[in-house]
C-alpha atoms as a PDB file:
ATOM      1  CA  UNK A   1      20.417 -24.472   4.283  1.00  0.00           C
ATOM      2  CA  UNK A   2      22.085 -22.715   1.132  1.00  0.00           C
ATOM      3  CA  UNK A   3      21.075 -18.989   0.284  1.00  0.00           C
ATOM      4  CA  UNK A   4      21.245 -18.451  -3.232  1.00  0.00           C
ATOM      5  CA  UNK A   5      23.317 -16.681  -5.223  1.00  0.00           C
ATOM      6  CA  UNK A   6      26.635 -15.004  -3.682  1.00  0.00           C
ATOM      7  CA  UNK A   7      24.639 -14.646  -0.222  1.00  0.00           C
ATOM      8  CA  UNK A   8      25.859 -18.011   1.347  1.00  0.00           C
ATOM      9  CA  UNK A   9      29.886 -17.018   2.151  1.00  0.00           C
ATOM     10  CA  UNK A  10      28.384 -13.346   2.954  1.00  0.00           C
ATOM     11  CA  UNK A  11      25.647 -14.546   5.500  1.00  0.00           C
ATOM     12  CA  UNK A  12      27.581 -17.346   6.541  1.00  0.00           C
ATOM     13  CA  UNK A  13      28.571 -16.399  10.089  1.00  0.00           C
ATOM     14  CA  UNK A  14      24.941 -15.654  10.921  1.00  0.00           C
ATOM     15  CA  UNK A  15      23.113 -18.661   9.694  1.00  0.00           C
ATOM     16  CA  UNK A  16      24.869 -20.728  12.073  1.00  0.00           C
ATOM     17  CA  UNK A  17      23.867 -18.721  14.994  1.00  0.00           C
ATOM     18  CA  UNK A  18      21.470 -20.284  17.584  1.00  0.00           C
ATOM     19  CA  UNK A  19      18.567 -18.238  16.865  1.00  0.00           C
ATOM     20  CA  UNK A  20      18.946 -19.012  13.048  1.00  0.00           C
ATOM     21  CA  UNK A  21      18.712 -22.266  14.319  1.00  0.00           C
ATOM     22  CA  UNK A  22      15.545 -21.540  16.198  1.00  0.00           C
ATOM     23  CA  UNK A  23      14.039 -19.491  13.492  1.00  0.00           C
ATOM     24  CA  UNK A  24      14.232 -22.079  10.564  1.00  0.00           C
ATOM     25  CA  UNK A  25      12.698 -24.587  13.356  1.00  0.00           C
ATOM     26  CA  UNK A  26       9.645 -22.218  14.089  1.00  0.00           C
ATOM     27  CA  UNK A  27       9.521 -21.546   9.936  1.00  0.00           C
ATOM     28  CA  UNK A  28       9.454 -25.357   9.287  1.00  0.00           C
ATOM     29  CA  UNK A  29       7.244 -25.985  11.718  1.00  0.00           C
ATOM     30  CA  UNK A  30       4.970 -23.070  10.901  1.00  0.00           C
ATOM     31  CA  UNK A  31       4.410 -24.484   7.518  1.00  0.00           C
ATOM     32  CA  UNK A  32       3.544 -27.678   8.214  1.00  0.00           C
ATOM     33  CA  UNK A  33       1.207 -27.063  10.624  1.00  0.00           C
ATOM     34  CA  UNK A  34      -0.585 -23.824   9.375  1.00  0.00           C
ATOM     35  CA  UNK A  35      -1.097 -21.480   5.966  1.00  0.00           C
ATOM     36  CA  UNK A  36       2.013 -19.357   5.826  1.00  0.00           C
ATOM     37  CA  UNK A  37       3.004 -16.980   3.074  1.00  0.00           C
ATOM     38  CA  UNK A  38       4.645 -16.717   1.344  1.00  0.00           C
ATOM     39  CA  UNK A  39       5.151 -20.568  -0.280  1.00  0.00           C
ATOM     40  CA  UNK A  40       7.925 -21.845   1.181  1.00  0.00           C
ATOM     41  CA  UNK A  41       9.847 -21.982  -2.299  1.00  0.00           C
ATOM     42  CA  UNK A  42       9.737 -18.062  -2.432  1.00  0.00           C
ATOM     43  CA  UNK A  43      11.083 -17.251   1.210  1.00  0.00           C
ATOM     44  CA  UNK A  44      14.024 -16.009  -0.173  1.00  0.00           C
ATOM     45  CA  UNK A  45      13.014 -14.696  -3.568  1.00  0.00           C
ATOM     46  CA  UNK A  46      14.556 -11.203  -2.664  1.00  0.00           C
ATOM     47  CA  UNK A  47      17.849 -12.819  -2.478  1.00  0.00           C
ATOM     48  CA  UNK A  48      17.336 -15.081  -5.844  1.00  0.00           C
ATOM     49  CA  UNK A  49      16.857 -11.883  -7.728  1.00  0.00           C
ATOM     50  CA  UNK A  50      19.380  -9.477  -6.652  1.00  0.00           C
ATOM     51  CA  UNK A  51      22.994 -10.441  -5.604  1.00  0.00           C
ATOM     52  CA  UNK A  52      24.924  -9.592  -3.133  1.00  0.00           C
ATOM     53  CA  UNK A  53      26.942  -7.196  -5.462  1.00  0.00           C
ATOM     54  CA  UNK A  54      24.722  -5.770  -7.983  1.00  0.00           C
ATOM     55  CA  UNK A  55      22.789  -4.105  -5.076  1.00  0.00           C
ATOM     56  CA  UNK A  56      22.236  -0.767  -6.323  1.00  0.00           C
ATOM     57  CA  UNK A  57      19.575  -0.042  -4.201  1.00  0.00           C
ATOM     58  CA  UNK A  58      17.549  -1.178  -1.336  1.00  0.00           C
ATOM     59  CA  UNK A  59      14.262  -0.285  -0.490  1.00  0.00           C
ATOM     60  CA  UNK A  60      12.773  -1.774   3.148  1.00  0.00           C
ATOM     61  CA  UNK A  61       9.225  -3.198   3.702  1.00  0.00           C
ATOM     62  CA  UNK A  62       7.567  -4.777   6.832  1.00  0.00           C
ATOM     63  CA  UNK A  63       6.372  -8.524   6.724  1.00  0.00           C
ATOM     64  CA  UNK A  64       4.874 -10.180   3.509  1.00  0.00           C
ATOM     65  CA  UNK A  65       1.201  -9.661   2.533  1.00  0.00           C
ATOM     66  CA  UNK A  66      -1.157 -12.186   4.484  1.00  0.00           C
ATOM     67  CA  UNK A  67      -3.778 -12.332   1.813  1.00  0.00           C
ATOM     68  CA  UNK A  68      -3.990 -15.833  -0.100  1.00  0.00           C
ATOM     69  CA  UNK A  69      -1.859 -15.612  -3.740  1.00  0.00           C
ATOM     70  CA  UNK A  70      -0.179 -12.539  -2.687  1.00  0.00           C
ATOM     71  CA  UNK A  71       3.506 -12.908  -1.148  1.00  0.00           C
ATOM     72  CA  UNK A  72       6.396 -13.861  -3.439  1.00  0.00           C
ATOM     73  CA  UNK A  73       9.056 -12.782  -1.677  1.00  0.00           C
ATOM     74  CA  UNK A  74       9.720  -9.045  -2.542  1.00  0.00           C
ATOM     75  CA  UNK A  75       8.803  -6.514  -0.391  1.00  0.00           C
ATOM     76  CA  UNK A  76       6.012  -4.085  -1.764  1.00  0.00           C
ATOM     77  CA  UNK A  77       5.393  -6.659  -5.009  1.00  0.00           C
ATOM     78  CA  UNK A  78       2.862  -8.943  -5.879  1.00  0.00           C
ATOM     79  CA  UNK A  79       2.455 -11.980  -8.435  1.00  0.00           C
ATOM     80  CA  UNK A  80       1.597 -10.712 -12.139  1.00  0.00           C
ATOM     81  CA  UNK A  81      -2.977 -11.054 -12.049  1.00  0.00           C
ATOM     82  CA  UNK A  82      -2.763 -10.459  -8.448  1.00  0.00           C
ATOM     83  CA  UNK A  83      -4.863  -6.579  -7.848  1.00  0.00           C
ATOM     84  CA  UNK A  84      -1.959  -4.142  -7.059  1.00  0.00           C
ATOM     85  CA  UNK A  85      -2.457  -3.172  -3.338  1.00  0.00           C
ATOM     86  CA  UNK A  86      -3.057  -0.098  -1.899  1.00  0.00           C
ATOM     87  CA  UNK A  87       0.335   0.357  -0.548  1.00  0.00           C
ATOM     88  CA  UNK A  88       1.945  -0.188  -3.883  1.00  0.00           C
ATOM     89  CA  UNK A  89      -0.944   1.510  -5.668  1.00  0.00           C
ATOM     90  CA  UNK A  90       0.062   4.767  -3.774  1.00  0.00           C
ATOM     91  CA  UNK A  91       3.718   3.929  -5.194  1.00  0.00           C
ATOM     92  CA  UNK A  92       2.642   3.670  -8.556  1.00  0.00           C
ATOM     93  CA  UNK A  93       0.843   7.000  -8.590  1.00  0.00           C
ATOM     94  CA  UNK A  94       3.855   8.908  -7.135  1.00  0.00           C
ATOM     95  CA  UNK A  95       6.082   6.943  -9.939  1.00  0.00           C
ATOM     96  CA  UNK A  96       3.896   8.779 -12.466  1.00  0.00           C
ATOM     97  CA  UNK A  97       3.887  12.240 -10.871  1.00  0.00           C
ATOM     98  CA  UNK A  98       7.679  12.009  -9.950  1.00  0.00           C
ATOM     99  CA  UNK A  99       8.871  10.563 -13.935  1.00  0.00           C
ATOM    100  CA  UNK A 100       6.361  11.536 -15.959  1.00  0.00           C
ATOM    101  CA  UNK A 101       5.980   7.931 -16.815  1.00  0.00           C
ATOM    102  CA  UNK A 102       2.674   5.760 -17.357  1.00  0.00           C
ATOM    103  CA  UNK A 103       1.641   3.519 -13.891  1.00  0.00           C
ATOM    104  CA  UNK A 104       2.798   0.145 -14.182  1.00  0.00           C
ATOM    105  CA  UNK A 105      -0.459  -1.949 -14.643  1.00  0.00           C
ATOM    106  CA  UNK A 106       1.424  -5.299 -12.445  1.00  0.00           C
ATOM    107  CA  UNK A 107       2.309  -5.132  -9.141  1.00  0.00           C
ATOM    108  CA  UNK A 108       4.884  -7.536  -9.979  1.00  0.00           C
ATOM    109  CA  UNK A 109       8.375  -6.287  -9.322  1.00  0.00           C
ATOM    110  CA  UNK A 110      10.483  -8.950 -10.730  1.00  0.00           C
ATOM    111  CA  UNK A 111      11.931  -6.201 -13.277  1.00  0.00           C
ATOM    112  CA  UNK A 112      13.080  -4.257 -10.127  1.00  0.00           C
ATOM    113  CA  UNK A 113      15.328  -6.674  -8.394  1.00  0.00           C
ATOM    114  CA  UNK A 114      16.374  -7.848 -11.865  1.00  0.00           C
ATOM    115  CA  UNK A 115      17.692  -4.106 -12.026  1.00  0.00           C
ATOM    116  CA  UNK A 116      19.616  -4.273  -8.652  1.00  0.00           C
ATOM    117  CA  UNK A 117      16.944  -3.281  -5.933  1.00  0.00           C
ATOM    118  CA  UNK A 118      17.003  -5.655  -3.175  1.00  0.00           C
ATOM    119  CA  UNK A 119      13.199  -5.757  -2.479  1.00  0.00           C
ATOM    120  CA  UNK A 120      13.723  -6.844   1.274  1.00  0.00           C
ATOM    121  CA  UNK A 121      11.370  -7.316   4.004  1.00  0.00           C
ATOM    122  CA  UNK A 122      11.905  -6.911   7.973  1.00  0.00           C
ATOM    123  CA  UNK A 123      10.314 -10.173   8.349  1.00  0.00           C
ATOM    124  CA  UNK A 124      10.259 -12.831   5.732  1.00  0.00           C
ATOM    125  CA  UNK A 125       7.207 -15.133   6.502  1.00  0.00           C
ATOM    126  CA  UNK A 126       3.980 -14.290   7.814  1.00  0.00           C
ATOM    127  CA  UNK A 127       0.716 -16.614   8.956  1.00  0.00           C
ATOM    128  CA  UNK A 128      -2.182 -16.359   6.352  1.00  0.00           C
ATOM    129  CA  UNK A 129      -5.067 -13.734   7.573  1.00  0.00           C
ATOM    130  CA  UNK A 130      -2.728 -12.426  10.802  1.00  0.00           C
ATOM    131  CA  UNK A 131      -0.178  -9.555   9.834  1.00  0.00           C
ATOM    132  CA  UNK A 132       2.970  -9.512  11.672  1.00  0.00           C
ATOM    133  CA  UNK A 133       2.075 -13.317  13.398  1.00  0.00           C
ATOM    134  CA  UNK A 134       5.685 -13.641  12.783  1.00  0.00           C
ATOM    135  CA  UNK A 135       7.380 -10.691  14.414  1.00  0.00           C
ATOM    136  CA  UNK A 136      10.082 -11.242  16.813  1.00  0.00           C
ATOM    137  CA  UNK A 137      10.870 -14.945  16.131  1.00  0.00           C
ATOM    138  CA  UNK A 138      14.107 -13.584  14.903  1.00  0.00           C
ATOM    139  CA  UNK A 139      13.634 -12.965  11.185  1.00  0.00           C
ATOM    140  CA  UNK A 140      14.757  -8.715  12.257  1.00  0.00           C
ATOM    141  CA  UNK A 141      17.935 -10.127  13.737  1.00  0.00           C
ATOM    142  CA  UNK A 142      18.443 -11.900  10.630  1.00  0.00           C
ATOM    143  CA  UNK A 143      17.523  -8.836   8.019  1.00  0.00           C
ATOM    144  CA  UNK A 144      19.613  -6.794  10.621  1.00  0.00           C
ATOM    145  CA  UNK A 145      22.440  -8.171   9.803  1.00  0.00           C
ATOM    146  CA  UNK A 146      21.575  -8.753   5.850  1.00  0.00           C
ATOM    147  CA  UNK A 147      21.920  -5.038   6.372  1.00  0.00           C
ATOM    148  CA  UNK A 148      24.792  -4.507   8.112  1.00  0.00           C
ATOM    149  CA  UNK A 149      26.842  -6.688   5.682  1.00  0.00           C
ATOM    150  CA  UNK A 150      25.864  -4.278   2.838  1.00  0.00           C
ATOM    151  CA  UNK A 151      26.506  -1.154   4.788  1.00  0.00           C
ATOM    152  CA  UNK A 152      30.078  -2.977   5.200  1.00  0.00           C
ATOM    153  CA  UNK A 153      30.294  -3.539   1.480  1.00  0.00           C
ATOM    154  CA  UNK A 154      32.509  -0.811  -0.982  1.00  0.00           C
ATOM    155  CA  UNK A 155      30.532   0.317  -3.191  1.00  0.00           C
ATOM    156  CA  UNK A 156      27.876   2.715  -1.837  1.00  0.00           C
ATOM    157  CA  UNK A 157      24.261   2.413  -2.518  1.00  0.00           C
ATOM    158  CA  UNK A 158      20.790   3.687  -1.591  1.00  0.00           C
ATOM    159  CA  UNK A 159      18.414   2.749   1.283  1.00  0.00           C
ATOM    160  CA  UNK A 160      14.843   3.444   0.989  1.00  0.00           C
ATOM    161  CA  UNK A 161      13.207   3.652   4.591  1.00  0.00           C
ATOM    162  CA  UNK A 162       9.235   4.401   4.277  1.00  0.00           C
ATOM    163  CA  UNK A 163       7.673   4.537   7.687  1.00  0.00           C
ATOM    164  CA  UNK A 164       9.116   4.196  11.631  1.00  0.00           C
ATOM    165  CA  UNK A 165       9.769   0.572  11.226  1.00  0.00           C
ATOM    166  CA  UNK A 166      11.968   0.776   8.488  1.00  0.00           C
ATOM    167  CA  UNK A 167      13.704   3.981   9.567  1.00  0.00           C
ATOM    168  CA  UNK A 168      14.602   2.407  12.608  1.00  0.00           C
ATOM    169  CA  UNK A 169      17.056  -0.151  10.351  1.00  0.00           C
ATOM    170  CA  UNK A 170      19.043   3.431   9.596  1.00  0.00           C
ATOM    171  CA  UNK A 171      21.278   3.210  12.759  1.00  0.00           C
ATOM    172  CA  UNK A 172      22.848  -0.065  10.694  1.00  0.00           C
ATOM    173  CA  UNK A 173      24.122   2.376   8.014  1.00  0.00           C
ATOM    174  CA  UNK A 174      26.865   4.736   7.288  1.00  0.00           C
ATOM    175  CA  UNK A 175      25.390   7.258   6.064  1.00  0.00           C
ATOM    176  CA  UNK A 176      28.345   9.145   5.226  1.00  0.00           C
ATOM    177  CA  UNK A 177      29.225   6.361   2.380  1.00  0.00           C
ATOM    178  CA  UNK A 178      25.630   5.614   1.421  1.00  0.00           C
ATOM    179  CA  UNK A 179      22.562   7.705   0.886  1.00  0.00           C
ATOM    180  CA  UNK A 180      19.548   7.119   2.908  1.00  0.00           C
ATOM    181  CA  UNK A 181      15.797   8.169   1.428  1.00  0.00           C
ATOM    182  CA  UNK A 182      13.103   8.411   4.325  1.00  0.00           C
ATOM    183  CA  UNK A 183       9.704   9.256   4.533  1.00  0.00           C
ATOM    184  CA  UNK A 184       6.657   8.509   5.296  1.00  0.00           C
ATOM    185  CA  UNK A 185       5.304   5.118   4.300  1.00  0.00           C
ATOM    186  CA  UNK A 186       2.926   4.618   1.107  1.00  0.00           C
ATOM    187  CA  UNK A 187       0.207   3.432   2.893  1.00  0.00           C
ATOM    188  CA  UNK A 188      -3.479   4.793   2.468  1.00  0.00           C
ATOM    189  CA  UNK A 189      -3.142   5.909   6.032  1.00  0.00           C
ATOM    190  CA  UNK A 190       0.187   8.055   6.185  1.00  0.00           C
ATOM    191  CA  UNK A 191       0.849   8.488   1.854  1.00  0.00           C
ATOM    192  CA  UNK A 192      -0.960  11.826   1.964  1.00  0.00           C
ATOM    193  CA  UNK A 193       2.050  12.804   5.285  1.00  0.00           C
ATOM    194  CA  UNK A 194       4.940  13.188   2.791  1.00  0.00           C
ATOM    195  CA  UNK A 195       4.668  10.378   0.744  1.00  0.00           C
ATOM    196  CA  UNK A 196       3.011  11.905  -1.996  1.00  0.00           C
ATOM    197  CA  UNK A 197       5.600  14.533  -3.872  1.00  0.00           C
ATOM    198  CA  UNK A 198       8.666  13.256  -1.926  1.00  0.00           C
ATOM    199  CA  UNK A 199       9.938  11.943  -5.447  1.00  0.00           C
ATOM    200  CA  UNK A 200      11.719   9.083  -4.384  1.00  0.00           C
ATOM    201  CA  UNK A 201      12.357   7.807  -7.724  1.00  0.00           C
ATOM    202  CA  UNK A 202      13.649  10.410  -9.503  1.00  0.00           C
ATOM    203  CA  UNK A 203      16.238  10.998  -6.265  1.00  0.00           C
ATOM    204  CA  UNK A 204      17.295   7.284  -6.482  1.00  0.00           C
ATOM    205  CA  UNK A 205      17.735   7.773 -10.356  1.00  0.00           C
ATOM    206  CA  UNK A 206      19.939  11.300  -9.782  1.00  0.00           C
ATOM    207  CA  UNK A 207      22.003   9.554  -7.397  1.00  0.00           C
ATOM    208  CA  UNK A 208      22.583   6.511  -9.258  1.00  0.00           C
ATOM    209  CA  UNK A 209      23.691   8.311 -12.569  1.00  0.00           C
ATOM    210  CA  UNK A 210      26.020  10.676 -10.658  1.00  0.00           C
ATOM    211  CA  UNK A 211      27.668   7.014  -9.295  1.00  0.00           C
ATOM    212  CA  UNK A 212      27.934   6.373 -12.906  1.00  0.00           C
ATOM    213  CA  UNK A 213      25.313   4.064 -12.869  1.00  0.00           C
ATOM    214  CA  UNK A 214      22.303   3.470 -15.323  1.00  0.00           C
ATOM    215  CA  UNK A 215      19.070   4.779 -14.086  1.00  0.00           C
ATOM    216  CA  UNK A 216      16.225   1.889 -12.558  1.00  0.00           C
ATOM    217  CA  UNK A 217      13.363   1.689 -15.424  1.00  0.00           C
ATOM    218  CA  UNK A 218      10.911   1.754 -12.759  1.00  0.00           C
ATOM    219  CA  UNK A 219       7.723   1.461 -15.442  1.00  0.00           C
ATOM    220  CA  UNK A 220       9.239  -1.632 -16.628  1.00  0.00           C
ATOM    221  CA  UNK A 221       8.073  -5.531 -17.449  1.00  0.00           C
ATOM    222  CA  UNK A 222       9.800  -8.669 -17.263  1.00  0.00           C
ATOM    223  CA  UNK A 223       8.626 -12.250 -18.626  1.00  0.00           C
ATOM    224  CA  UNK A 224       6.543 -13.047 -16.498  1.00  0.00           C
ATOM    225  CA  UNK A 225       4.555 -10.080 -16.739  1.00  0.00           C
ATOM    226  CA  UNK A 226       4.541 -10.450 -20.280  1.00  0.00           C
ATOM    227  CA  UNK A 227       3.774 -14.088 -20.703  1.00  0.00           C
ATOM    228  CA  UNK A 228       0.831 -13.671 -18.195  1.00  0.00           C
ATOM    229  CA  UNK A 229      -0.501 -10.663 -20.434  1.00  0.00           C
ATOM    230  CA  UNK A 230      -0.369 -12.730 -23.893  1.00  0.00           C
ATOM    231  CA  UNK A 231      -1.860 -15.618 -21.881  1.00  0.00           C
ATOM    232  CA  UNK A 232      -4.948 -13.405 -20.843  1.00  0.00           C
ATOM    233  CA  UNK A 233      -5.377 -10.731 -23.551  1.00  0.00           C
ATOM    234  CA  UNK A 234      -8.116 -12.858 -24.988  1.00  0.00           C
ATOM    235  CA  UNK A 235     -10.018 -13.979 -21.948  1.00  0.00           C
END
């Protein structure tokens, strides 16, 4: 198998490890034989969108959503039509408070990794209904190394850790070369713990612009978004 973009020569050395091997047997074998998300075409959407080196930022989810028309292969995001879930909802709302921006009404976050936020998952498949049926078939050895590679690389950049899970990733980085933003996760059951008013946003846009970077239009569309709200603004 090819990753796309710059990824291939980067990941090279681990794709041809034995439980690569393994793990692209289980995947193949998963989808032919039950509903995984999400479609096989969009495993490795995350990885489409955002090179190697435009990473600016990275922020860490768990495994893809299990609900039918969901998945796409960002972490956190959702196909433009699809109801924004809670998770993301909770996101949204602290967007608004922490920019004084208006919420995004898609949970589609194309226009994110288009901007240089890798949008990366612990695990990239899951079985339809059954959250985490695909933990510990080898995807986190995998995304473990996706992140040690870019702790390795130059140029510093942000890692977003919401929750235990993801802020057990933060032994893979050097934190004094890149900055690490933890708290809790956005979920309706641990948001109100710290999530809400930790101002993520407006921290990864600080940081960012003292780097000399432009700032992430978080309350932005791309396209798709667009082309799916001409298609239904008369239906």
């Amino acid at each position: 198998m090819n990753l796309p973009n710059d990824w291939q020569p980067i990941m090279q050395a681990e794709i041809v490890k034995p439980y690569f091997t393994n793990l692209m047997q289980f995947v193949n074998q998963a989808y032919e034989t039950t509903q995984v998300f999400p479609p096989k075409d969009e495993i490795w959407t995350a990885f489409e969108k955002t090179s190697f080196h435009d990473v600016k930022v990275v922020i860490l989810g768990q495994d893809p959503y299990h609900d039918d028309g969901q998945a796409h292969g960002l972490s956190f995001s959702v196909k433009s039509g699809v109801k924004i879930p809670p998770s993301l909802r909770n996101m949204y709302k602290e967007l608004a408070d922490d920019l004084d921006v208006s919420e995004p009404t898609t949970g589609n976050l194309n226009c994110w990794a288009e901007q240089g936020i890798l949008l990366l998952n612990t695990v990239l498949t899951v079985e339809a209904h059954k959250a985490h049926s695909h933990k510990n078939k080898g995807w986190e050895q995998f995304t473990d190394a996706v992140i040690q590679r870019l702790n390795e690389r130059a140029e510093p950049m942000i890692f977003v850790l919401w929750g235990k899970p993801a802020q057990q990733k933060k032994k893979f980085i050097d934190t004094t070369k890149h900055i690490v933003i933890e708290g809790a996760h956005p979920s309706p059951l641990s948001a109100y713990r710290g999530f809400f008013g930790s101002k993520p946003f407006s921290q990864i846009n600080h940081q960012l612009i003292a780097w000399g970077h432009d700032p992430i239009q978080f309350n932005c569309q791309n396209d798709e978004q667009l082309q799916f709200e001409l298609e239904n603004e008369h239906t």
